[in-house]
Structures are given as C-alpha cells and as structure tokens.
Protein backbone atom coordinates (compact mmCIF):
# COMPACT_ATOMS: atom_id res chain seq x y z
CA UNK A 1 8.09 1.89 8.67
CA UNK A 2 10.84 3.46 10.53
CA UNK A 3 12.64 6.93 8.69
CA UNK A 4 11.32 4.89 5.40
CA UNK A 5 11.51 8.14 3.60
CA UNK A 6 15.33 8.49 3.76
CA UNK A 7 15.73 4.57 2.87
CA UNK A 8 13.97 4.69 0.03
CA UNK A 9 15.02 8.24 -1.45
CA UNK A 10 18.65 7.00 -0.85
CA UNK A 11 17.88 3.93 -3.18
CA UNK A 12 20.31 3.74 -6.07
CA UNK A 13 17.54 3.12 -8.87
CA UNK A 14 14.62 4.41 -7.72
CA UNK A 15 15.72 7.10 -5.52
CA UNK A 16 15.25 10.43 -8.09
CA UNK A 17 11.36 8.60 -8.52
CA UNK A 18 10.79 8.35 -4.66
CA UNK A 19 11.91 11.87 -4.18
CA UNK A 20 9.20 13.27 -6.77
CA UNK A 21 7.05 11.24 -5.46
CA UNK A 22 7.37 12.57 -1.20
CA UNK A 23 7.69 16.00 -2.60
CA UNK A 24 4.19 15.34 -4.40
CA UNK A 25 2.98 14.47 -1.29
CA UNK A 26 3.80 16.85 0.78
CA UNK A 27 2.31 18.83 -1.71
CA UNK A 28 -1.62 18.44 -1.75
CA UNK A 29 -4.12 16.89 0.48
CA UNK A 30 -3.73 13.29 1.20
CA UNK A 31 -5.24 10.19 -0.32
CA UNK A 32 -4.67 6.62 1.03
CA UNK A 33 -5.02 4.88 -2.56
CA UNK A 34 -3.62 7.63 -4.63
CA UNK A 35 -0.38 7.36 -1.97
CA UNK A 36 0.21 3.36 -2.16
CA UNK A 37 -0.46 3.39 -5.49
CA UNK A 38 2.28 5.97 -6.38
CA UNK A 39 4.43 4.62 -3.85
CA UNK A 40 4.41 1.34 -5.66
CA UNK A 41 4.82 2.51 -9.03
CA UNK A 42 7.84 4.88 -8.09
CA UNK A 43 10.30 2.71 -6.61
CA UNK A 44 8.86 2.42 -3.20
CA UNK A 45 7.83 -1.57 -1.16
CA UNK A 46 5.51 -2.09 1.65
CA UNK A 47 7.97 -0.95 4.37
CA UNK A 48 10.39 -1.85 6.86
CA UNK A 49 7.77 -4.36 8.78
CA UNK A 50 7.76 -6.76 5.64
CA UNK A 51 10.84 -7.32 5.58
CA UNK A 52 13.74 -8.50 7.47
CA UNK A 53 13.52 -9.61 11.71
CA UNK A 54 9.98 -8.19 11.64
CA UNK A 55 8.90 -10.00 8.89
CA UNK A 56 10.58 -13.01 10.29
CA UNK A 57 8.39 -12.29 13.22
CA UNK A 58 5.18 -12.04 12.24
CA UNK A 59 5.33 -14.98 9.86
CA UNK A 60 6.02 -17.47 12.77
CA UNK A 61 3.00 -16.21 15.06
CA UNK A 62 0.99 -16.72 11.83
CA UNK A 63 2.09 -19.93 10.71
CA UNK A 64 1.76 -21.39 14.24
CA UNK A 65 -1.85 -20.01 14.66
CA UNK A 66 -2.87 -21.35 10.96
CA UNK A 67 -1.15 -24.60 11.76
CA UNK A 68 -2.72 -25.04 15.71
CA UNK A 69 -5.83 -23.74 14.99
CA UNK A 70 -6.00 -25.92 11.15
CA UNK A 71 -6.80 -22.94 9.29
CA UNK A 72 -7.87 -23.78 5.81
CA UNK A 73 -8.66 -20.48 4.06
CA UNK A 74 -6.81 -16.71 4.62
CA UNK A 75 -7.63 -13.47 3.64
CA UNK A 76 -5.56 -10.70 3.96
CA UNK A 77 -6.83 -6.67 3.41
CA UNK A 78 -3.64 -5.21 2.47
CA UNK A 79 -1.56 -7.42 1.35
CA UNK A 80 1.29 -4.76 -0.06
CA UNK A 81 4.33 -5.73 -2.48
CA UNK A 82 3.74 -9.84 -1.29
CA UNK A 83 7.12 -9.60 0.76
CA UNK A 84 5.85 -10.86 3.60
CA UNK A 85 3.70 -13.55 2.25
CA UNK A 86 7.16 -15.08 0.66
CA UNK A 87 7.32 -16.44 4.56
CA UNK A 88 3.35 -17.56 4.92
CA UNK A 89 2.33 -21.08 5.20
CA UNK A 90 -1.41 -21.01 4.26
CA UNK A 91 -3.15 -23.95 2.74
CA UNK A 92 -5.40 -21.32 0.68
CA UNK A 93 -4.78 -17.72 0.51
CA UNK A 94 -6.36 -14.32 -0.98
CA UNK A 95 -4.57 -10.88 -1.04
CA UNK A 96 -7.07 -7.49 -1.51
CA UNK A 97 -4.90 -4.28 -1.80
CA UNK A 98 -5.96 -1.02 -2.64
CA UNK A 99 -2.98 -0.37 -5.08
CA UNK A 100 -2.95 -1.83 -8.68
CA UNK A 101 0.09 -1.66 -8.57
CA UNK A 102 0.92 -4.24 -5.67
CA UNK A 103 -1.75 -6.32 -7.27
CA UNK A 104 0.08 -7.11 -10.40
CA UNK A 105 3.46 -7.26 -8.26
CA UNK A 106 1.82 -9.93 -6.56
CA UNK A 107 0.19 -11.77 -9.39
CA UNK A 108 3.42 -11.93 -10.82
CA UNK A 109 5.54 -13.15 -7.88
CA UNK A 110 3.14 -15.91 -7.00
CA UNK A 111 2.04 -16.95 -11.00
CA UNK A 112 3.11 -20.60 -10.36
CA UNK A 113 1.34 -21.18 -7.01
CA UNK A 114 -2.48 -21.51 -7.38
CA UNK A 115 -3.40 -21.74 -3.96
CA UNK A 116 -2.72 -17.77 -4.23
CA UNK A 117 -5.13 -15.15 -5.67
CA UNK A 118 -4.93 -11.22 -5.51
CA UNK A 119 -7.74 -9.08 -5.78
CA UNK A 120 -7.66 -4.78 -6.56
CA UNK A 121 -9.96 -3.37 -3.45
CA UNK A 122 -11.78 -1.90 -6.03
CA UNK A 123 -13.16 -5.00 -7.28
CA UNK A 124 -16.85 -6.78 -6.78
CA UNK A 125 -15.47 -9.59 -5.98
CA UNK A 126 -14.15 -8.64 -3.02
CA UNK A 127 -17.80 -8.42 -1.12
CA UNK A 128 -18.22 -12.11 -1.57
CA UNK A 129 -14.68 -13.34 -0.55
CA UNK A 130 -14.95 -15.19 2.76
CA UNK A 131 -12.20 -16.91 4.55
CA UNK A 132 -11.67 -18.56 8.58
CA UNK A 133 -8.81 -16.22 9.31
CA UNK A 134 -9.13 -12.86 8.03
CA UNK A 135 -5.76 -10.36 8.02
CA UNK A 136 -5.18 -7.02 8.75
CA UNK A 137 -0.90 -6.23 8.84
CA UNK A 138 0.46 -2.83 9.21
CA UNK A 139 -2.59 -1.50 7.79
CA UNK A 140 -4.93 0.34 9.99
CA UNK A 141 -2.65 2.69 11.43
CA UNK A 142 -2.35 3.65 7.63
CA UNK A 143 -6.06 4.38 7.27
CA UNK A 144 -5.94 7.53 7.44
CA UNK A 145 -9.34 9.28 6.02
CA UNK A 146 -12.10 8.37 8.48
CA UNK A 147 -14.68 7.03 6.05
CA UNK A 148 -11.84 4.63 4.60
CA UNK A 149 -10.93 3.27 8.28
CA UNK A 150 -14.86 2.43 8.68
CA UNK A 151 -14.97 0.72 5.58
CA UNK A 152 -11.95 -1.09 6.06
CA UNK A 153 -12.53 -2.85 9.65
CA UNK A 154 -16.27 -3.36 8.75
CA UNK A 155 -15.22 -5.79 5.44
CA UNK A 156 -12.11 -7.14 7.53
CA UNK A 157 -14.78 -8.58 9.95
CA UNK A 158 -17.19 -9.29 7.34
CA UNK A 159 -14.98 -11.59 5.58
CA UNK A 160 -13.98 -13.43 8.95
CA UNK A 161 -16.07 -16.72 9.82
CA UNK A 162 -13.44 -17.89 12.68
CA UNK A 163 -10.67 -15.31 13.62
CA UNK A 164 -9.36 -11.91 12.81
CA UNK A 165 -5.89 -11.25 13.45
CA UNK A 166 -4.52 -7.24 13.42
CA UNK A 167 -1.10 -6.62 13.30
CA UNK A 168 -0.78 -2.67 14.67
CA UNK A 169 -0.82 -0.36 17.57
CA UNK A 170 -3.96 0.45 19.39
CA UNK A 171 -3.64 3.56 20.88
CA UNK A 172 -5.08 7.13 19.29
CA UNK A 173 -2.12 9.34 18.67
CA UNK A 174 -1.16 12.84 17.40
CA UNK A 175 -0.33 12.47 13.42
CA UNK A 176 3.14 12.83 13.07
CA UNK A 177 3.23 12.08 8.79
CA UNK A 178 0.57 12.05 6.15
CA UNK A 179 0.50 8.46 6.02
CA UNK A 180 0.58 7.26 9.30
CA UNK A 181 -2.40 7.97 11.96
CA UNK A 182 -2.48 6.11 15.32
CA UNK A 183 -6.24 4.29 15.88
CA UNK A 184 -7.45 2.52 19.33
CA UNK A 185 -9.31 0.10 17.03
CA UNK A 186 -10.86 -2.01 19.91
CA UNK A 187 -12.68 0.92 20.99
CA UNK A 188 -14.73 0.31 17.40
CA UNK A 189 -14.54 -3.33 17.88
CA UNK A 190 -16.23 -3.13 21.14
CA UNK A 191 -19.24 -0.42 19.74
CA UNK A 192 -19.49 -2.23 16.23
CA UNK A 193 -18.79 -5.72 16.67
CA UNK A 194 -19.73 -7.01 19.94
CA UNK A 195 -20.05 -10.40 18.70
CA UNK A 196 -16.47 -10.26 18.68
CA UNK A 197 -13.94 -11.42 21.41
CA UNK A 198 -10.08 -10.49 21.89
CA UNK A 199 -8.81 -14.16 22.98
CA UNK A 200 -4.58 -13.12 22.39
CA UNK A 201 -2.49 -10.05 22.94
CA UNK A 202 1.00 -10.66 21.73
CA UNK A 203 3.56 -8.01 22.19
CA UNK A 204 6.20 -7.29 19.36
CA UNK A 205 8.88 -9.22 19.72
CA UNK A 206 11.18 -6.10 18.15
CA UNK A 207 9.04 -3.49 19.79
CA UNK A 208 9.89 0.37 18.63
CA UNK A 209 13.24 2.04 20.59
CA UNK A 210 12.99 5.56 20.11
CA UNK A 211 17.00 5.81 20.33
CA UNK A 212 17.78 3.91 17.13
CA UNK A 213 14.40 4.32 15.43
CA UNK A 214 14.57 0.45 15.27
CA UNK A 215 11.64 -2.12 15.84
CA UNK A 216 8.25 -1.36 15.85
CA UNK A 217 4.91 -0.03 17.65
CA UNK A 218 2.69 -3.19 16.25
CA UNK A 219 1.67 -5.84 18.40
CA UNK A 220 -0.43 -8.97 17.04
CA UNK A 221 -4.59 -8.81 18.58
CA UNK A 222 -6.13 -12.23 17.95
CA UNK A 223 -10.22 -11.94 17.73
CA UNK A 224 -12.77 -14.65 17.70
CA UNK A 225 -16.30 -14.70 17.02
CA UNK A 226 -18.11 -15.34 20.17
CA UNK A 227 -19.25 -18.70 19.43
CA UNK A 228 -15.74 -19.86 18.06
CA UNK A 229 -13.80 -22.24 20.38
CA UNK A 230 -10.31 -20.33 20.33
C-alpha cells in the first residue's frame, strides 16, 4: 500500500498504462469498482500487503487459526490479484472481488485446484455463499463511498456462521488519497451486529514507520458469533 503509485508507474511494462490510469483518477470523482477494475487491467496488483514479509505475515496467523480452530470452508470479500492466497492453506475456499478483472486473474492462476472458486461481486450467487470463516484483507479501509462500506460489512457478516477475521486499521482518519479512507469499523460492529464478539486483537507484526514508509497500519480483529466457542 505504501507510495504504491511510484512502484507501479516506475514498472518497466506497465508503467506508461499505470500512469494514464492515476492521471484518470485524479481526474473525476471516485468509484471503488471502476478504480480496481482499471487498476487491474492497466498493469497494476493488489498492493504492497500481498506480497512479500506482509504477505508472509498474514498467511501464518491465517493458516494457524484455520488449522486450530478446523476450519472447513473460507470466504474471502476481496480477494484481489490471488497473491496472497498463493500462501493460504484452506481445505475449501471462495474468492468475491469487485473487479472482473482479478476474477479471471484468479480463475486462471488457480484452474487446476478445485477446492478454489472465484466469484465477480456482481454476481447472484454471491447472496447464497456461506462459509465458517469469512475474510475481509486490506479491504475496508478501501471502501470508500459510504453506501458501498454498508454493503460490504453487512454481506461479510452475513456469510460468516463461525468467525470473521478483518485485516485493517480501525481508527477514522482524514483521507489522504482517493482510494484509501480510514474506518473505526467496530464502532458499526457494535451498533449493527451485536451478536458479534471481538475474541483476538493481533498487532502487525511489520506495523507502518512513517520514516521509511515501510510496514503497515493493519492489524488482524478476530470476531465470533456469540454463541461460538472461540
């Protein structure tokens, strides 16, 4: 997530393609899809926190909750460019994404394993996909449109029948760029889904130093339904 502008416009291929497509944006009023969509198809992958020591990171909390906690089933709302998922260990997964793009990225990538399936957001299928752990990585504090935040965390919860797990910040903050805005999502945890307990608070093991704009401001926040034994 960190300066990801500069990495990718300095990108030997798809550099001249990233650079039309930040100007774009920077140029008219901001939609989430439309953005990760174009992002995708220009060049551009699911950031900094996929990939490398944080991706190393977040793949062995979640492999060690799936395998403690015998996890059978995993649904993830956002699952990006599949990066990250290269690392998962889940007996039977799902991947929702808003972009097309990263759908078919996806689909390809994981062709030969058939405990994988990717779903566009935009599909009907999504309402009736259930799963024990449901996933929410780098995502919310990418929600930026209000009405697509409440839609988000209310089918994130909805698809959960054990745990939710959110990989993010939780504090509200001034937006600094178009696709980035800071949520305390507890806050609407508490008022919309009471019947939901925080049981975990991990900090980041890489956390964000403002000197070398390294790391990063997500911590892991393990929920449970209130009648789930954690």
């Amino acid at each position: 997530m960190i300066r990801l502008r500069e990495k990718l416009q300095a990108l030997p291929v798809a550099g001249p393609a990233l650079a039309q497509f930040w100007n774009s944006v920077r140029s008219r009023q901001f939609n989430s899809a439309n953005y990760w969509d174009e992002r995708y198809r220009a060049g551009g992958n699911s950031g900094d926190g996929s990939y490398g020591d944080l991706a190393r990171f977040k793949a062995d909390v979640l492999n060690h909750f799936v395998e403690i906690h015998g996890i059978r089933s995993v649904i993830e709302f956002g699952c990006g460019d599949g990066n990250q998922l290269r690392l998962a260990q889940y007996p039977k997964y799902c991947g929702i994404d808003i972009s097309a793009k990263a759908i078919e990225t996806c689909r390809s990538l994981f062709r030969e394993d058939s405990s994988k399936t990717f779903l566009p957001a935009q599909s009907d299928q999504v309402i009736s996909q259930q799963a024990e752990l449901a996933l929410s990585l780098d995502v919310i504090y990418h929600l930026v449109e209000d009405d697509v935040y409440e839609s988000y965390m209310q089918r994130l919860f909805e698809a959960a029948s054990r745990y939710v797990i959110i990989y993010s910040d939780n504090e509200d903050k001034p937006r600094e760029v178009a696709h980035v805005r800071h949520r305390r999502f507890s806050a609407w945890i508490e008022q919309n889904r009471p019947d939901w307990q925080l049981n975990e608070h991990i900090p980041n093991k890489f956390p964000y130093q403002p000197k070398t704009q390294l790391g990063s401001w997500a911590d892991f926040w393990i929920y449970s339904r209130a009648t789930a034994q954690p």
